[in-house]
Protein backbone atom coordinates (compact mmCIF):
# COMPACT_ATOMS: atom_id res chain seq x y z
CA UNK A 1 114.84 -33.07 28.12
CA UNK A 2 114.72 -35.50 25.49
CA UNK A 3 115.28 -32.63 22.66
CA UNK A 4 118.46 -31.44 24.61
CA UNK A 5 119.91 -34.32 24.61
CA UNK A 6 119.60 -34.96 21.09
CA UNK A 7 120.64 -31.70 20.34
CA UNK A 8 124.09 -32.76 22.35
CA UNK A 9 124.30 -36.21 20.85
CA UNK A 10 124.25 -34.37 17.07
CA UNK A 11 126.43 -31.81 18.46
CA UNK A 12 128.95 -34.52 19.87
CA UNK A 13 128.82 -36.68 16.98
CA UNK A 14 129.73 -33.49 14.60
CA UNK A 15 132.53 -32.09 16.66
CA UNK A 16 134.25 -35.78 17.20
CA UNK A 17 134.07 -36.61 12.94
CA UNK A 18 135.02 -33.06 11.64
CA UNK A 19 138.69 -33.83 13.52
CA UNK A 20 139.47 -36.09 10.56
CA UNK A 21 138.41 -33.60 7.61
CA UNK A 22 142.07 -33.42 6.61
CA UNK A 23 143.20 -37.38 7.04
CA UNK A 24 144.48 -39.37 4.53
CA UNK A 25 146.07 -42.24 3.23
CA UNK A 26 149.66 -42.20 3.53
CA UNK A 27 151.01 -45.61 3.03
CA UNK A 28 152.40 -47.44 0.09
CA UNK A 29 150.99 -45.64 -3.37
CA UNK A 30 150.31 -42.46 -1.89
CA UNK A 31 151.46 -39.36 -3.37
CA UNK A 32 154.09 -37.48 -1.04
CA UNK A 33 153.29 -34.04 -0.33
CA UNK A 34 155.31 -31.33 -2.01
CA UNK A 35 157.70 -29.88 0.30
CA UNK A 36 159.75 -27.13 -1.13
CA UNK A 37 158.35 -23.75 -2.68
CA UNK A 38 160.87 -24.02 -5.36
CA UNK A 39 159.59 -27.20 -6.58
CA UNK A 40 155.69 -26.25 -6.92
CA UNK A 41 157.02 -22.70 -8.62
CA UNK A 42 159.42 -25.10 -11.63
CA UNK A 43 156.61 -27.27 -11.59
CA UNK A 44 153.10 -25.89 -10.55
CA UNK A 45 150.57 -28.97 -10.82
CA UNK A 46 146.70 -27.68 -10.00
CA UNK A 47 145.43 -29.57 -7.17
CA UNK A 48 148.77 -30.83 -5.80
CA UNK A 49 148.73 -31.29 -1.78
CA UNK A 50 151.59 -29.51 -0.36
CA UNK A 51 152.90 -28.99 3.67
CA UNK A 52 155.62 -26.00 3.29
CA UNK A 53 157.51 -24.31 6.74
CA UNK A 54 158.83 -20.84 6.31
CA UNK A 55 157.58 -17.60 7.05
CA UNK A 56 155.00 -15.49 6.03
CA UNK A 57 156.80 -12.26 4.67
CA UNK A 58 154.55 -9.72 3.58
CA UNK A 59 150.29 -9.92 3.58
CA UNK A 60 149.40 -8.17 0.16
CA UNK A 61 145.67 -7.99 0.87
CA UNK A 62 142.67 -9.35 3.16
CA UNK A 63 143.44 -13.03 2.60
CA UNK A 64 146.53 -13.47 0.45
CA UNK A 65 149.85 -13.52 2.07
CA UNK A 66 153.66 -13.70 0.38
CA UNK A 67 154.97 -17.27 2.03
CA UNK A 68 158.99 -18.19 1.85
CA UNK A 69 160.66 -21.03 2.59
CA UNK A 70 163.74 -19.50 2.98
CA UNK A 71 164.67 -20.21 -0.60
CA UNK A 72 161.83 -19.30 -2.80
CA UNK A 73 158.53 -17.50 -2.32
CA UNK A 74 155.10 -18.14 -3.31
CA UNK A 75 151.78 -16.22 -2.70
CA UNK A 76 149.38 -18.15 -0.54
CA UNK A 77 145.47 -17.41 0.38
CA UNK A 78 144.15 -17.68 4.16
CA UNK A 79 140.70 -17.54 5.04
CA UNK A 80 140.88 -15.43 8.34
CA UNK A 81 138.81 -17.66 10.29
CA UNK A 82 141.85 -20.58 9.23
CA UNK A 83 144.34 -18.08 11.17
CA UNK A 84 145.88 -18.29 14.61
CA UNK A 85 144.65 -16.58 17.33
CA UNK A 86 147.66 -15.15 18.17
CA UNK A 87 149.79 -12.47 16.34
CA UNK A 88 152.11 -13.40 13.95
CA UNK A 89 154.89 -11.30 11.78
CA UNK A 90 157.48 -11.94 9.27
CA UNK A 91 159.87 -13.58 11.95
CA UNK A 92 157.56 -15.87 13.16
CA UNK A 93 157.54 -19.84 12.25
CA UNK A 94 154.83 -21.61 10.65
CA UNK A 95 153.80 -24.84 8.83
CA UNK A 96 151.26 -24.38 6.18
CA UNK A 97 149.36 -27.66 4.74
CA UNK A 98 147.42 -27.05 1.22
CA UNK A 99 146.81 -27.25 -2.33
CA UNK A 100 148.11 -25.47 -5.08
CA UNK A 101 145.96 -23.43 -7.28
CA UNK A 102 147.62 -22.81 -11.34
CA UNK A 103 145.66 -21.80 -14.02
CA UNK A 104 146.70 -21.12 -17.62
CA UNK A 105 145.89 -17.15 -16.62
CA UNK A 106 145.87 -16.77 -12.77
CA UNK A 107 149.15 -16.62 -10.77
CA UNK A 108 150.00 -19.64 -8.94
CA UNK A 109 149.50 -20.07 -4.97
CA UNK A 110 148.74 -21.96 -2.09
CA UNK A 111 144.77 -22.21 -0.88
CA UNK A 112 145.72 -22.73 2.54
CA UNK A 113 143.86 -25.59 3.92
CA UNK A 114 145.71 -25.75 7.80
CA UNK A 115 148.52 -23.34 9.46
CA UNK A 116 149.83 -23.50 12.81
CA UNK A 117 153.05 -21.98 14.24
CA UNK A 118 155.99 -23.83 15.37
């Protein structure tokens, strides 16, 4: 009894903390996410949080998707496990929070941190 119930105590604590992983300071001094594919393409900065809504257009393998804004596009990675469990397609709506990945030699995308559809 007393092993099952600190088993769901640990279990409890977990699940209620991990529901902040992706919370941060926002106020005065903060860095404002980048908003606009356009503006991370002109400008690609590695590490730079971003929260983009468009459409994924086209998946070009297992993880990495084409993502447009409706103005510019950018290629975007999306661990499986990170994606809806429902079907989605080029016409369907979706917010994408993440950081961008550029390198002197790699093409520059989105490591998709959160999606959900709107």
């Amino acid at each position: 009894m007393n092993k099952t119930l600190t088993a769901f105590l640990a279990a409890s604590t977990i699940a209620l903390t991990t529901g902040n992983a992706f919370a941060e300071y926002t106020g005065p001094g903060s860095t404002p996410k980048i908003s606009d594919v356009a503006s991370i393409n002109k400008n690609p900065i590695d590490d730079t949080q971003v929260e983009l809504t468009g459409y994924l257009t086209k998946k070009i393998d297992k993880e990495t998707y084409l993502f447009s804004d409706g103005k510019d596009s950018i290629q975007v990675e999306i661990d499986s496990e990170d994606l809806p469990h429902v079907s989605i397609n080029e016409k369907t709506q979706v917010k994408i929070s993440g950081e961008v990945e550029a390198g002197s030699f790699e093409t520059t995308e989105i490591e998709v941190e959160k999606i959900s559809i709107i």
